[in-house]
N, C-alpha and C. Protein backbone atom coordinates (compact mmCIF):
# COMPACT_ATOMS: atom_id res chain seq x y z
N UNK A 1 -22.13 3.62 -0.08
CA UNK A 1 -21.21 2.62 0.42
C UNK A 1 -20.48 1.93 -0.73
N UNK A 2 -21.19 1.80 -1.82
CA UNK A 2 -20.54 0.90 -2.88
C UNK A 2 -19.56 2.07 -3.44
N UNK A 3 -19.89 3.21 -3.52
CA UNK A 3 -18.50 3.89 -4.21
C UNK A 3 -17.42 3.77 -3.36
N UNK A 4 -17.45 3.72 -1.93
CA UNK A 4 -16.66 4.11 -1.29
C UNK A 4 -15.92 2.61 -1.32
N UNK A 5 -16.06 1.81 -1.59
CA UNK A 5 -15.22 0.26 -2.14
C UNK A 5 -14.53 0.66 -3.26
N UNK A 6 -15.44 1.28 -4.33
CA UNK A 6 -14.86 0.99 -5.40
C UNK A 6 -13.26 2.47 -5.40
N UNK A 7 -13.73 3.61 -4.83
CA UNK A 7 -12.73 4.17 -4.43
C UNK A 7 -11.10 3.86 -4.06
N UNK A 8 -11.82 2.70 -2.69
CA UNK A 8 -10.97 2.41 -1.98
C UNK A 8 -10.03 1.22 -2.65
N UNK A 9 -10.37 0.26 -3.93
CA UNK A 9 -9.99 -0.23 -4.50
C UNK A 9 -9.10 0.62 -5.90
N UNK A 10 -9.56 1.16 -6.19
CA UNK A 10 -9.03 2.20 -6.94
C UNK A 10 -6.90 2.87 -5.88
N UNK A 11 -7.79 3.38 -5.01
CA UNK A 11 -6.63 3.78 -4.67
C UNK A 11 -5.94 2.78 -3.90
N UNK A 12 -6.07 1.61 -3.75
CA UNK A 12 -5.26 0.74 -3.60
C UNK A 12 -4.34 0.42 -4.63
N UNK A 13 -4.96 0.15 -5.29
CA UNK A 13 -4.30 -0.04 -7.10
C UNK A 13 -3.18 1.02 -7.42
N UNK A 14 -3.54 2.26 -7.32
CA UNK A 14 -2.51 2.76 -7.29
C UNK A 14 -1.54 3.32 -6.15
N UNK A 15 -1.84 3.22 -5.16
CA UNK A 15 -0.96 2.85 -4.02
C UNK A 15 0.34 1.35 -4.62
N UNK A 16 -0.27 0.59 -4.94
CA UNK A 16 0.90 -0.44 -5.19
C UNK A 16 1.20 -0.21 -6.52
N UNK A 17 1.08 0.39 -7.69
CA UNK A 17 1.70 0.76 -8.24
C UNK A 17 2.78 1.58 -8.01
N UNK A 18 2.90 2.95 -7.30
CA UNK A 18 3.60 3.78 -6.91
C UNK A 18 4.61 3.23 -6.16
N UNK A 19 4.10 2.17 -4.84
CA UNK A 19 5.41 1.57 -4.28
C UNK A 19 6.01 0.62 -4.79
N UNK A 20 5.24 0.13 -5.56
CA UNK A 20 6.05 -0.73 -6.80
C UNK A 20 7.47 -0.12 -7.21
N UNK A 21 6.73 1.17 -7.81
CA UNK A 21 7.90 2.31 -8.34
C UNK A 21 8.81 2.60 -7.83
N UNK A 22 8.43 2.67 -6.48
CA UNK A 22 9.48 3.44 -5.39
C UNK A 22 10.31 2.45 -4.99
N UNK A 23 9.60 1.29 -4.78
CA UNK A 23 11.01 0.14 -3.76
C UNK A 23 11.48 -0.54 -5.14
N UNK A 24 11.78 -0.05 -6.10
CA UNK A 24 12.50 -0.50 -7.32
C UNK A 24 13.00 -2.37 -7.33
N UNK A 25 13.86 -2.26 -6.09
CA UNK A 25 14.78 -3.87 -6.24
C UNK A 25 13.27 -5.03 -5.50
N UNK A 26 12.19 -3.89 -5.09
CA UNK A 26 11.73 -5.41 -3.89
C UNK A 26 10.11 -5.20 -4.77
N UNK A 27 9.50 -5.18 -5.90
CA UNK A 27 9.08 -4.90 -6.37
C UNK A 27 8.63 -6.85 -6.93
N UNK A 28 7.21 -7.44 -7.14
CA UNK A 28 7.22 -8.39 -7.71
C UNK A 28 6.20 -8.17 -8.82
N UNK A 29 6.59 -7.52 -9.52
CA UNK A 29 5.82 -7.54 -10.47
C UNK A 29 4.59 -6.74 -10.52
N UNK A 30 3.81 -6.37 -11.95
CA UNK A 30 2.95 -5.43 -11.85
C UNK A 30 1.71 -5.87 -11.13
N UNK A 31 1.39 -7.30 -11.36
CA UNK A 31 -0.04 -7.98 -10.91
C UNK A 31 -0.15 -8.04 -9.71
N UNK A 32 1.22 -8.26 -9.02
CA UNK A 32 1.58 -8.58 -7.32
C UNK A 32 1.55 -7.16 -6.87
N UNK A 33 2.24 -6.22 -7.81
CA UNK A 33 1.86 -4.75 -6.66
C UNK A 33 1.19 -4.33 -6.25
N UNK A 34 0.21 -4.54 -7.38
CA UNK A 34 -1.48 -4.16 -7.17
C UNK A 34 -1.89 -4.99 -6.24
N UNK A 35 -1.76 -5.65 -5.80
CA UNK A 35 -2.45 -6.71 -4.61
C UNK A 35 -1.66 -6.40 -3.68
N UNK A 36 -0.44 -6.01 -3.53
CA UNK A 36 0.13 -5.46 -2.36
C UNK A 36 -0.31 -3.99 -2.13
N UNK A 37 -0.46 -3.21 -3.27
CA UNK A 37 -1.25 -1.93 -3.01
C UNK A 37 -2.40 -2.03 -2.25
N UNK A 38 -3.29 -3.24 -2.71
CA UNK A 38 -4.73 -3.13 -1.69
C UNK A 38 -4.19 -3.65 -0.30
N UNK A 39 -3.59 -4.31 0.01
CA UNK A 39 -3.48 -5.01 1.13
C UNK A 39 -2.81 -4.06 2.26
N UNK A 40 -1.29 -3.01 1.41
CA UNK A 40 -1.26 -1.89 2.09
C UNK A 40 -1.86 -0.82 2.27
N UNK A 41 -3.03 -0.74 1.52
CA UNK A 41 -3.76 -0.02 1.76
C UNK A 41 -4.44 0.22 3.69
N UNK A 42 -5.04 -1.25 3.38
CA UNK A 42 -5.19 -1.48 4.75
C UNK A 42 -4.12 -1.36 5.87
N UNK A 43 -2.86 -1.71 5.65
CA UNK A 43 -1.71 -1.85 6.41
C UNK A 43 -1.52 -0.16 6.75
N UNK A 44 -1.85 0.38 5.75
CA UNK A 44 -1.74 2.30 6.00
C UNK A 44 -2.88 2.81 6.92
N UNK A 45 -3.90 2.44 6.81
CA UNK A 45 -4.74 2.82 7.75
C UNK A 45 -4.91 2.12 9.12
N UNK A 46 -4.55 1.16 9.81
CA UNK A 46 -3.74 0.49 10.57
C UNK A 46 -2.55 1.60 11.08
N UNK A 47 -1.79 2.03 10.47
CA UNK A 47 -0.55 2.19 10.82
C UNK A 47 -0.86 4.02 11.24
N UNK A 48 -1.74 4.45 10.22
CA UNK A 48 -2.22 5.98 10.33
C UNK A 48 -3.23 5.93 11.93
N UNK A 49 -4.09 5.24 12.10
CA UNK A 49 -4.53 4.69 13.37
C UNK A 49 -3.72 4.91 14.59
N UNK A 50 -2.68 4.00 14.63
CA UNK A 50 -1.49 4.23 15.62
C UNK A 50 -1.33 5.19 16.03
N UNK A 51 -0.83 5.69 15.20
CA UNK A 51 -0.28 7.06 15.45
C UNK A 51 -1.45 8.32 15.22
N UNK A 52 -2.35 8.30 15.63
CA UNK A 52 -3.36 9.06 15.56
C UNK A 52 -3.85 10.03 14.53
N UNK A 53 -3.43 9.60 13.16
CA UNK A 53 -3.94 10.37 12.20
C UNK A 53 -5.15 9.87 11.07
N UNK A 54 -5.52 10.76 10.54
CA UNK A 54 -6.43 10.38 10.15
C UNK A 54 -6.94 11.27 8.69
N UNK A 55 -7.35 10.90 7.79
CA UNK A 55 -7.33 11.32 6.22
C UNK A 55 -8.73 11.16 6.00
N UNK A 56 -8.73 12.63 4.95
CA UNK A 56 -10.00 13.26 4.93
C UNK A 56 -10.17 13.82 3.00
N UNK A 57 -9.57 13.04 2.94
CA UNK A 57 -9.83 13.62 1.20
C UNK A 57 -8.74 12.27 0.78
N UNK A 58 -9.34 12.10 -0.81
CA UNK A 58 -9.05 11.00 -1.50
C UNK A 58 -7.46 11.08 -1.83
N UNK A 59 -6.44 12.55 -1.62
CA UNK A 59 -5.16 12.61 -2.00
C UNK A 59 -4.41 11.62 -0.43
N UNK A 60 -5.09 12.24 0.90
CA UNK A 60 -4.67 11.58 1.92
C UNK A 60 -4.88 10.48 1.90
N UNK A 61 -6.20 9.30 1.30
CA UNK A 61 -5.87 7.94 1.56
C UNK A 61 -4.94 7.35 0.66
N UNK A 62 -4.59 8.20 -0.48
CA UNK A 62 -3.87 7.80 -1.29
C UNK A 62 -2.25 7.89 -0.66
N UNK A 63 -1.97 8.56 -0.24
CA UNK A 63 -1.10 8.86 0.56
C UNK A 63 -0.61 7.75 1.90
N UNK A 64 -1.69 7.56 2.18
CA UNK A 64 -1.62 6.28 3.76
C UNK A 64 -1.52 5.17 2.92
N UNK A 65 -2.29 4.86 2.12
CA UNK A 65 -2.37 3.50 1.48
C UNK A 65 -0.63 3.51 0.45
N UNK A 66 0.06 4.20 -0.10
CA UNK A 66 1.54 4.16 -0.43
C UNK A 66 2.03 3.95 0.85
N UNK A 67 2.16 4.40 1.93
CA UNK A 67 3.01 3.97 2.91
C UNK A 67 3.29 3.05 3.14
N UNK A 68 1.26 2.48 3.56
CA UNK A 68 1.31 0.97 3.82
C UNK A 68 1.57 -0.11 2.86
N UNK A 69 1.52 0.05 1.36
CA UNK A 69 2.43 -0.48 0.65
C UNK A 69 3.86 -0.68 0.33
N UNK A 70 4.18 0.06 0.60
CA UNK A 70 6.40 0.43 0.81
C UNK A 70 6.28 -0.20 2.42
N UNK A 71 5.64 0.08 3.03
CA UNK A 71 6.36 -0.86 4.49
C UNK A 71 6.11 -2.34 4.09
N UNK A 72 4.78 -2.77 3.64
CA UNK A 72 4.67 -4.33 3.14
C UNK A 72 5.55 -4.69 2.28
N UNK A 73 5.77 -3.70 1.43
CA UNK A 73 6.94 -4.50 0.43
C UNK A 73 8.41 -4.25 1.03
N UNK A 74 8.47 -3.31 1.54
CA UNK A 74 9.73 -3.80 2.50
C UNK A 74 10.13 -4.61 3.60
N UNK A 75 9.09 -5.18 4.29
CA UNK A 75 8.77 -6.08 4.98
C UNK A 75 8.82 -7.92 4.41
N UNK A 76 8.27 -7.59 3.30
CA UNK A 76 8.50 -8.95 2.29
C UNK A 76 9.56 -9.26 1.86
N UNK A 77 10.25 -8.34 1.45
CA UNK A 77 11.78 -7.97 0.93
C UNK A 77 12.91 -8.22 1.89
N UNK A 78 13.00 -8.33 3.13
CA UNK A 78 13.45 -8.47 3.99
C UNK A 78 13.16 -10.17 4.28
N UNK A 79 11.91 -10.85 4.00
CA UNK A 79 11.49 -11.81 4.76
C UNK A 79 12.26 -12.67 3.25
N UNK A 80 11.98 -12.43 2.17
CA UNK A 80 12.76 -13.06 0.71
C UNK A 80 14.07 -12.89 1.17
N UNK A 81 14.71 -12.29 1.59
CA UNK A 81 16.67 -11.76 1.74
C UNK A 81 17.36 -13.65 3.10
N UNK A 82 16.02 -13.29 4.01
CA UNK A 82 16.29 -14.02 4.83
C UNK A 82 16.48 -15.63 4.44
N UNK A 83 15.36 -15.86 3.52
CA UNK A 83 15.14 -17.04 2.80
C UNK A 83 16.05 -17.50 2.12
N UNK A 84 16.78 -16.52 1.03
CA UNK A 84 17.66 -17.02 0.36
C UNK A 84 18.15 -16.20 -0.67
């Protein structure tokens, strides 16, 4: 059980790095991606849920957990535009 945290933290980390990368303009920084990486992490498996899929090797959560990071940071990015 404890690897499977430390895994899952791991590929959170780089989940928000990568969408860091990818949403270039909505991006806050390296410390904030990483915390948006874990958080979409969760937001990816949530969202992989929905829609009935489901990941079975460490490339696929890595995979769900970028999604759910680029939708959170595009989601934030949108909610900052509105603000000001």
């Amino acid at each position: 059980m404890g690897l499977g945290i430390l895994w899952s933290i791991i590929i959170g980390i780089l989940a928000g790095a990568i969408a860091g990368w990818l949403m270039k303009g909505s991006g806050f920084g390296w410390l904030m991606n990483l915390v948006v990486g874990l958080v979409g992490s969760v937001l990816g498996g949530w969202i992989y849920g929905l829609l009935g899929f489901s990941t079975s090797s460490i490339l696929g959560a890595l995979v769900m957990s970028v999604i759910g990071a680029v939708v959170l940071l595009w989601v934030v990015s949108l909610i900052n535009k509105k603000r000001g």
